[in-house]
C-alpha atoms as a PDB file:
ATOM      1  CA  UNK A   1       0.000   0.000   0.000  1.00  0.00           C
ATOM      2  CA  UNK A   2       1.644   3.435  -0.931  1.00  0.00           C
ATOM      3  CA  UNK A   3       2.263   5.748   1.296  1.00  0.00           C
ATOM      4  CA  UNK A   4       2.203   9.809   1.362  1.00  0.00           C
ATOM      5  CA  UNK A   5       4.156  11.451   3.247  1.00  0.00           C
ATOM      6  CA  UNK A   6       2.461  14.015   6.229  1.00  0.00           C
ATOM      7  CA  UNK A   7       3.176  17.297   4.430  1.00  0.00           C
ATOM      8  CA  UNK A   8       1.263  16.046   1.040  1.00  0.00           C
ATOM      9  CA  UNK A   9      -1.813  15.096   3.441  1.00  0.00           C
ATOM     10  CA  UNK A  10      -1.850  17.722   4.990  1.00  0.00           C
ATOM     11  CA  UNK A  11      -1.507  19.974   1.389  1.00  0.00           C
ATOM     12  CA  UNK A  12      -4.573  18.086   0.254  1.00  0.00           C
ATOM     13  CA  UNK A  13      -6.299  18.986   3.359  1.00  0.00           C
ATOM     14  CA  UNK A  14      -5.637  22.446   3.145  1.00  0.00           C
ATOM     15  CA  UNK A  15      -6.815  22.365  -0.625  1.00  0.00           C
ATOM     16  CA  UNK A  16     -10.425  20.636   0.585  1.00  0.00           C
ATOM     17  CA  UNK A  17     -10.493  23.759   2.375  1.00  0.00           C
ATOM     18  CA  UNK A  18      -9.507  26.050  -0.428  1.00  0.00           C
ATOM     19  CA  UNK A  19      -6.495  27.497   1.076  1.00  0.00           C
ATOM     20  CA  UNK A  20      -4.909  27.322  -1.981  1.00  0.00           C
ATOM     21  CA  UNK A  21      -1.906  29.179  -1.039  1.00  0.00           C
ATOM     22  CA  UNK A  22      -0.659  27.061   2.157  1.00  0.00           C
ATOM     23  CA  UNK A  23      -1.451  23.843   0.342  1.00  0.00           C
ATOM     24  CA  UNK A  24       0.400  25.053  -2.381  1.00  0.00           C
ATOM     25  CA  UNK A  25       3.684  25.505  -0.358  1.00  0.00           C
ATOM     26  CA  UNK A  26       3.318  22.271   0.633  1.00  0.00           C
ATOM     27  CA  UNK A  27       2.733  20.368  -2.555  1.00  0.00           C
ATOM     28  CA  UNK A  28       6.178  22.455  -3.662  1.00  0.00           C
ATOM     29  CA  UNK A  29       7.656  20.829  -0.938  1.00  0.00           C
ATOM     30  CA  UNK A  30       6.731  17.048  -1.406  1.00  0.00           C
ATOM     31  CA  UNK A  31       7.253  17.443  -5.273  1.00  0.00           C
ATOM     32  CA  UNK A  32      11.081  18.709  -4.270  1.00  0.00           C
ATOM     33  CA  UNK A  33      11.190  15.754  -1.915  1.00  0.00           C
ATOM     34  CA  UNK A  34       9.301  13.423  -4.715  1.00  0.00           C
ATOM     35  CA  UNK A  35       9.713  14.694  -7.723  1.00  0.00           C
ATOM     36  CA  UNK A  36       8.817  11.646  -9.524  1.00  0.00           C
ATOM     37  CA  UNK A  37       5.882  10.675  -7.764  1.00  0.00           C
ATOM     38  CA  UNK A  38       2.835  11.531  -9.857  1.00  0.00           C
ATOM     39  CA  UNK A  39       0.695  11.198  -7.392  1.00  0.00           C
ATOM     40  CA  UNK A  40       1.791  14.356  -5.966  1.00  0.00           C
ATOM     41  CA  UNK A  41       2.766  16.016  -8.994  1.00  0.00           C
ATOM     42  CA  UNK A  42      -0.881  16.064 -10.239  1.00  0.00           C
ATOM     43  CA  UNK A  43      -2.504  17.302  -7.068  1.00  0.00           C
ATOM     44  CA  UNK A  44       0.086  20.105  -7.217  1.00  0.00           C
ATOM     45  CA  UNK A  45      -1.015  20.409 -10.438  1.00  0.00           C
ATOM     46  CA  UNK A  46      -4.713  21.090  -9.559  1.00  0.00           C
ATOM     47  CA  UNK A  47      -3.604  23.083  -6.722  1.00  0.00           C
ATOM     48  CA  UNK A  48      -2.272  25.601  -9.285  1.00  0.00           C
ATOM     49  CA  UNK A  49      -5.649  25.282 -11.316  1.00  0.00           C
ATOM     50  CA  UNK A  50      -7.465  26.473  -8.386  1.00  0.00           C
ATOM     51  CA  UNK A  51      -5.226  29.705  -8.076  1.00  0.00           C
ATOM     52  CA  UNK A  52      -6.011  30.007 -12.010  1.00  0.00           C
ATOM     53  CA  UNK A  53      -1.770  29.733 -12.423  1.00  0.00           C
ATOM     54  CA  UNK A  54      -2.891  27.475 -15.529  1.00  0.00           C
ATOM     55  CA  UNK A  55       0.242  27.409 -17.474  1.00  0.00           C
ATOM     56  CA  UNK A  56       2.041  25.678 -14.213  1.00  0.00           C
ATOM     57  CA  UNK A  57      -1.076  24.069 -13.586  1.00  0.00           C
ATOM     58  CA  UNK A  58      -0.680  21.710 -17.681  1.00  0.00           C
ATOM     59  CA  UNK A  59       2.670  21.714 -16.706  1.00  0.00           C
ATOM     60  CA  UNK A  60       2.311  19.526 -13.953  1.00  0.00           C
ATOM     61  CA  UNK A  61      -0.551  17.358 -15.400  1.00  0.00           C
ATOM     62  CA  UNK A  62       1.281  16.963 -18.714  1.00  0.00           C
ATOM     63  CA  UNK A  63       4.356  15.506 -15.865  1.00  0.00           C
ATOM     64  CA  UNK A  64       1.843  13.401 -14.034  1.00  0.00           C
ATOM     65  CA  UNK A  65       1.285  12.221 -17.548  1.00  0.00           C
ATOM     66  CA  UNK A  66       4.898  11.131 -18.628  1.00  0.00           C
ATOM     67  CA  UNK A  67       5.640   9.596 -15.165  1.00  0.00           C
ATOM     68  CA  UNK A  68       2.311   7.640 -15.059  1.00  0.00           C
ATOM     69  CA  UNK A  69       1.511   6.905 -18.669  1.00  0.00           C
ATOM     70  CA  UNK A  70      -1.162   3.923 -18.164  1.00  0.00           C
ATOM     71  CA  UNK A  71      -3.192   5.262 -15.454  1.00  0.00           C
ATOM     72  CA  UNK A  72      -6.492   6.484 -17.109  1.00  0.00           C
ATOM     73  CA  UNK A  73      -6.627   9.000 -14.380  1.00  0.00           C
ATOM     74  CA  UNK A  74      -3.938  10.893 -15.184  1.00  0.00           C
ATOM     75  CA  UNK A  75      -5.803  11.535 -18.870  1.00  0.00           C
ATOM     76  CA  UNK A  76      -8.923  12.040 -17.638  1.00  0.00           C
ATOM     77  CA  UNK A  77      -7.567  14.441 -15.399  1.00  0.00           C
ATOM     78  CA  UNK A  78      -5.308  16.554 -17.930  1.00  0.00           C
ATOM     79  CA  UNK A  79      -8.597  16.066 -20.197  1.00  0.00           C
ATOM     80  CA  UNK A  80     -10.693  17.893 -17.848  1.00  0.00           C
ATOM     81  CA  UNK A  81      -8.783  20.612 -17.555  1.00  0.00           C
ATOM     82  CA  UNK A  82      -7.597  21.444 -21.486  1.00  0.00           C
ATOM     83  CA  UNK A  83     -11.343  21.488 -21.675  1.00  0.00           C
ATOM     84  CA  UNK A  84     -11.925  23.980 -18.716  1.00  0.00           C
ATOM     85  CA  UNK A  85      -8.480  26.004 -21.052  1.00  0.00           C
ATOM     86  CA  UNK A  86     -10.231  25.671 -24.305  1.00  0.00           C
ATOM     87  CA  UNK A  87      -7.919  22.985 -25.882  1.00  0.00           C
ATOM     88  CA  UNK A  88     -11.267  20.823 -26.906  1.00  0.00           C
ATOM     89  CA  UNK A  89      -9.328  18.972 -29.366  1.00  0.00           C
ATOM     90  CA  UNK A  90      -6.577  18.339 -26.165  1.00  0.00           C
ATOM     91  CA  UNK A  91      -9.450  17.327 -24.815  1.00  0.00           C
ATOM     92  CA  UNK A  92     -10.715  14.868 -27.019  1.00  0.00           C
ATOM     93  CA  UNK A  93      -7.179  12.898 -26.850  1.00  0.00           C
ATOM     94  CA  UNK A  94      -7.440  12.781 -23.428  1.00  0.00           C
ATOM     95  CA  UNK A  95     -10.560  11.398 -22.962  1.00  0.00           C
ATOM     96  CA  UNK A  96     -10.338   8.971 -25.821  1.00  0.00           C
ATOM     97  CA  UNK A  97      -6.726   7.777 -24.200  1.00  0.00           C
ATOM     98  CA  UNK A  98      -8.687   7.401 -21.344  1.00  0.00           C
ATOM     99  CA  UNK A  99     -11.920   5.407 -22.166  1.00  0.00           C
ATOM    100  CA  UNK A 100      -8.814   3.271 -23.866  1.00  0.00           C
ATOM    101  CA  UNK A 101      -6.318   2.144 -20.790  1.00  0.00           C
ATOM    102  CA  UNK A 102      -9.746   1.748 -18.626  1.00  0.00           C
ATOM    103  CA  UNK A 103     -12.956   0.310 -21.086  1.00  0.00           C
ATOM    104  CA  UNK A 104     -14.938   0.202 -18.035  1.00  0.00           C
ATOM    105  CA  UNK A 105     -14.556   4.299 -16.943  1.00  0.00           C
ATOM    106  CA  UNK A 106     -17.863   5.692 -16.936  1.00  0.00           C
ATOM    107  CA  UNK A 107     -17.029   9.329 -16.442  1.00  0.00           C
ATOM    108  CA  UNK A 108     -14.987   9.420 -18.851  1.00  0.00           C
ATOM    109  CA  UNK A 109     -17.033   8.221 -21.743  1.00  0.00           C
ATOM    110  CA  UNK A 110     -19.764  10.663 -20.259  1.00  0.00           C
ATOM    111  CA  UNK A 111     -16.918  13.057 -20.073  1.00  0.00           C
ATOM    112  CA  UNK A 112     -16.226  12.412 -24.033  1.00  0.00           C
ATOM    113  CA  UNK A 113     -19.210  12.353 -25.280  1.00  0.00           C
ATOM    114  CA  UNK A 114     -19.657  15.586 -24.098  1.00  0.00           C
ATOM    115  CA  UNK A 115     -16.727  16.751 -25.405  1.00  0.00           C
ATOM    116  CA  UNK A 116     -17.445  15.418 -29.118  1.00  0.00           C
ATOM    117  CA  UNK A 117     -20.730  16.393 -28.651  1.00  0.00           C
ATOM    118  CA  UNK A 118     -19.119  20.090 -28.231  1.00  0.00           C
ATOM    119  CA  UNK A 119     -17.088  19.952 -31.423  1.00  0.00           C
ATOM    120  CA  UNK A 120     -19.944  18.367 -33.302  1.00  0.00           C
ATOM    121  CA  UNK A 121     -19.474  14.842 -33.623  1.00  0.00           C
ATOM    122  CA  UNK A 122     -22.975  13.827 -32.707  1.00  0.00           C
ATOM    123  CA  UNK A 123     -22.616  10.405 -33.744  1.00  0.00           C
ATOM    124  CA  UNK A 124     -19.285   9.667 -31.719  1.00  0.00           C
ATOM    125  CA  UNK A 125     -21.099  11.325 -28.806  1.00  0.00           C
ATOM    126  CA  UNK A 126     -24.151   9.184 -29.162  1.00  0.00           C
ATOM    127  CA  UNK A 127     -22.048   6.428 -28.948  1.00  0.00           C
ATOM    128  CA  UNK A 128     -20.009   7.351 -25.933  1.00  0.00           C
ATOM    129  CA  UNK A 129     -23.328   8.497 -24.153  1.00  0.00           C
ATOM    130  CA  UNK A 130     -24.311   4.811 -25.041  1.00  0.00           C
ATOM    131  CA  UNK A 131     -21.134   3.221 -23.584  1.00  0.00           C
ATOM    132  CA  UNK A 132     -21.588   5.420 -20.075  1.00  0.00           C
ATOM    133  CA  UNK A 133     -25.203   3.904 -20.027  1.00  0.00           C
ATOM    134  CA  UNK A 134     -24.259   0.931 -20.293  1.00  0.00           C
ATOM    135  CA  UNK A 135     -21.737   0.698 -17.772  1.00  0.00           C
ATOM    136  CA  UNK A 136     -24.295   2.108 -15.315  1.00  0.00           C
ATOM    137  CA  UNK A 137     -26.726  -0.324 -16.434  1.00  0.00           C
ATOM    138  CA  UNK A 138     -24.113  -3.420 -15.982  1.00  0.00           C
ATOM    139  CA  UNK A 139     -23.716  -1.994 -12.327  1.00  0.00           C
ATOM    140  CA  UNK A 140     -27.530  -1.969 -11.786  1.00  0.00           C
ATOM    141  CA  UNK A 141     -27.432  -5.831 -13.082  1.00  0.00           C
ATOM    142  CA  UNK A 142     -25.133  -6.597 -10.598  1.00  0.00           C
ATOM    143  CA  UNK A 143     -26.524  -5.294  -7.445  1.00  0.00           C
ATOM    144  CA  UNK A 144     -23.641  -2.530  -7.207  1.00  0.00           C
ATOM    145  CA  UNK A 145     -26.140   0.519  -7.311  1.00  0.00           C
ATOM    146  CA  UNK A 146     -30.578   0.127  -7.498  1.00  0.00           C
ATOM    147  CA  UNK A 147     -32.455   1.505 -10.440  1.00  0.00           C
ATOM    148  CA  UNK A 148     -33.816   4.183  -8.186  1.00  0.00           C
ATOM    149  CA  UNK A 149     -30.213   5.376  -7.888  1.00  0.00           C
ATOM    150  CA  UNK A 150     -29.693   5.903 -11.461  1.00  0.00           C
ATOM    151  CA  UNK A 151     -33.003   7.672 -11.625  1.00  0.00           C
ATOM    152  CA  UNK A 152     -32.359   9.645  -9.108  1.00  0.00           C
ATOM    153  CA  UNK A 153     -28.995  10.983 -10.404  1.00  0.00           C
ATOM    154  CA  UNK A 154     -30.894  12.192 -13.641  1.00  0.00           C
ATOM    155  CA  UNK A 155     -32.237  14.864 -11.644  1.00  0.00           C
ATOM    156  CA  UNK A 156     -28.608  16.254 -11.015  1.00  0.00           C
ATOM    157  CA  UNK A 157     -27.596  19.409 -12.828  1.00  0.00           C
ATOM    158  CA  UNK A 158     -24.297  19.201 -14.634  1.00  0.00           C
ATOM    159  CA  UNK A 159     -21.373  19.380 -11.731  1.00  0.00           C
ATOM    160  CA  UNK A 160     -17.378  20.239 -12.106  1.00  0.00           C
ATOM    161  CA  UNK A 161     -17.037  16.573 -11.948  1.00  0.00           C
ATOM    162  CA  UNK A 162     -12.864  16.784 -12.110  1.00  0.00           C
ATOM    163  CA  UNK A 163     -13.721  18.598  -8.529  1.00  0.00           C
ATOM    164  CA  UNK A 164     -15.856  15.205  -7.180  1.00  0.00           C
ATOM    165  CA  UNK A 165     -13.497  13.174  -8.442  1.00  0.00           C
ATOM    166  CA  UNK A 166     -10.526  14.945  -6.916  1.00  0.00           C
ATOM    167  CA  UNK A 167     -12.795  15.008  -3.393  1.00  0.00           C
ATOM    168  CA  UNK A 168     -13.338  11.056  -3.781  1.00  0.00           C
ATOM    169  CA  UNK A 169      -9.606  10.565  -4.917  1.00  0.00           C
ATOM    170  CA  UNK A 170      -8.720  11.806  -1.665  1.00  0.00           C
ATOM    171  CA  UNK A 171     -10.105   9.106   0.544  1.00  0.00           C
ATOM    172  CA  UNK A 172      -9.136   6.270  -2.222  1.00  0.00           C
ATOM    173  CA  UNK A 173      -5.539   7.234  -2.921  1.00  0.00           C
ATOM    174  CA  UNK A 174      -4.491   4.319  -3.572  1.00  0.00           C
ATOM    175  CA  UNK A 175      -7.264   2.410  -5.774  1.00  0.00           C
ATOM    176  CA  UNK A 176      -7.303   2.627  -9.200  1.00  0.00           C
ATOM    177  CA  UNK A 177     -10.346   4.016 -10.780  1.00  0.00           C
ATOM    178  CA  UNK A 178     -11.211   0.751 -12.257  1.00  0.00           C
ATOM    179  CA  UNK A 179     -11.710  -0.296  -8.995  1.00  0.00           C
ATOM    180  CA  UNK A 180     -14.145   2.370  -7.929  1.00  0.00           C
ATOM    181  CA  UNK A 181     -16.504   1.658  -9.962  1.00  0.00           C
ATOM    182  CA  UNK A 182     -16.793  -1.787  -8.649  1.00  0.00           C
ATOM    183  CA  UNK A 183     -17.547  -0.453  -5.185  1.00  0.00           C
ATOM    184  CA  UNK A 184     -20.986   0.245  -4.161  1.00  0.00           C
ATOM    185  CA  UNK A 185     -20.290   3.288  -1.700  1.00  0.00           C
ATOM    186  CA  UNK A 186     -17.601   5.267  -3.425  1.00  0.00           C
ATOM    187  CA  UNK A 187     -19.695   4.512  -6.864  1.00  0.00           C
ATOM    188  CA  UNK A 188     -22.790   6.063  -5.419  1.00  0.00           C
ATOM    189  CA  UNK A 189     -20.908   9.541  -5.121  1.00  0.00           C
ATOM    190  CA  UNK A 190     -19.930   9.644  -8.507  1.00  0.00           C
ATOM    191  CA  UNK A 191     -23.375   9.232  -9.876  1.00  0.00           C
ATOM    192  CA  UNK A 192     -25.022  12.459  -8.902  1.00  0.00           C
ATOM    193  CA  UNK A 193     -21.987  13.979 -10.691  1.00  0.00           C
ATOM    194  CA  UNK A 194     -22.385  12.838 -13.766  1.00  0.00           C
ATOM    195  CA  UNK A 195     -24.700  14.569 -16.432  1.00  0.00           C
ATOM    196  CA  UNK A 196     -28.334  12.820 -17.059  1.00  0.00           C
ATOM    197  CA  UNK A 197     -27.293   9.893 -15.066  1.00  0.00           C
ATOM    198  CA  UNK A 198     -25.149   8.459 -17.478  1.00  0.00           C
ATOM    199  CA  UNK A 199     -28.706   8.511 -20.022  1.00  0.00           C
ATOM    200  CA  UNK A 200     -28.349   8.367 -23.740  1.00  0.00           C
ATOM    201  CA  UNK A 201     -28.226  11.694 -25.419  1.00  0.00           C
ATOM    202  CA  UNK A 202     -31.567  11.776 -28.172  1.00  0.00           C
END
């Protein structure tokens, strides 16, 4: 099981709380002690997102990218926020890199077909829409969340889901994301994120 080491937890505490500033100081100080660790690297990352310091903020996802290169995270992540920039197109990559390294990542196909929805690829988006469904649907079949859950998480409006995901990340450092989904507790938070419950677009 990794390990983080007290300053980095107590950086993503302070970020929780949106003192941006002290948990920037120190993120700077585990990436000097870790440089390598992408883990950290990221979160420093979205740290700098927060204080809109976006050109430091790619910097360090497009790191977290090279030092972690087949973690769909680390895509969907970056994805998110070249979106949020206005690199759609970035955007697209992402997302398609991730949907590739983890078939079975809701979010992001919801994410994607967003996305190519947005640069108007309605077929493609149709598609991924389709893909998200089904994945929720699977997860219904198998007891992990109830119809009425689904159901209820249409009634969501749209959410900064890189911002839930960061808040769940937190408490599963370790798992992969793969893994998430295959838990019934930590699933459950992700669904009220997600736009139209994962539902087909018309």
């Amino acid at each position: 099981m990794e390990s983080f080491s007290p300053e980095f937890l107590k950086a993503e505490e302070l970020m929780k709380a949106k003192s941006y500033d002290e948990a920037l100081k120190l993120f700077n100080s585990a990436v000097n002690a870790e440089p390598n660790n992408p883990v950290y690297v990221s979160q420093r990352g979205v740290c700098y997102y927060h204080i809109k310091d976006l050109k430091s903020a790619l910097k360090d996802m497009n790191k977290s990218v090279e030092l972690d290169p087949t973690y769909s995270y680390r895509y969907a992540s970056r994805a998110y926020m070249r979106d949020a920039m206005g690199d759609v197109k970035g955007a697209l990559e992402d997302y398609t890199k991730a949907t590739e390294l983890d078939p079975d990542d809701a979010v992001s196909f919801n994410n994607l077909g967003l996305i190519e929805e947005k640069l108007g690829y309605m077929e493609s988006s149709k598609k991924s829409f389709k893909k998200a469904d089904d994945l929720a649907k699977m997860l219904e079949e198998t007891g992990i969340v109830t119809e009425e859950e689904l159901m209820a998480s249409q009634e969501e409006k749209p959410q900064n889901i890189q911002k839930e995901i960061d808040e769940v990340k937190e408490t599963t450092m370790t798992k992969e994301i793969g893994n998430v989904f295959r838990k019934k507790d930590v699933f459950k938070e992700f669904l009220s994120f997600v736009k139209n419950g994962f539902k087909t677009k018309e």
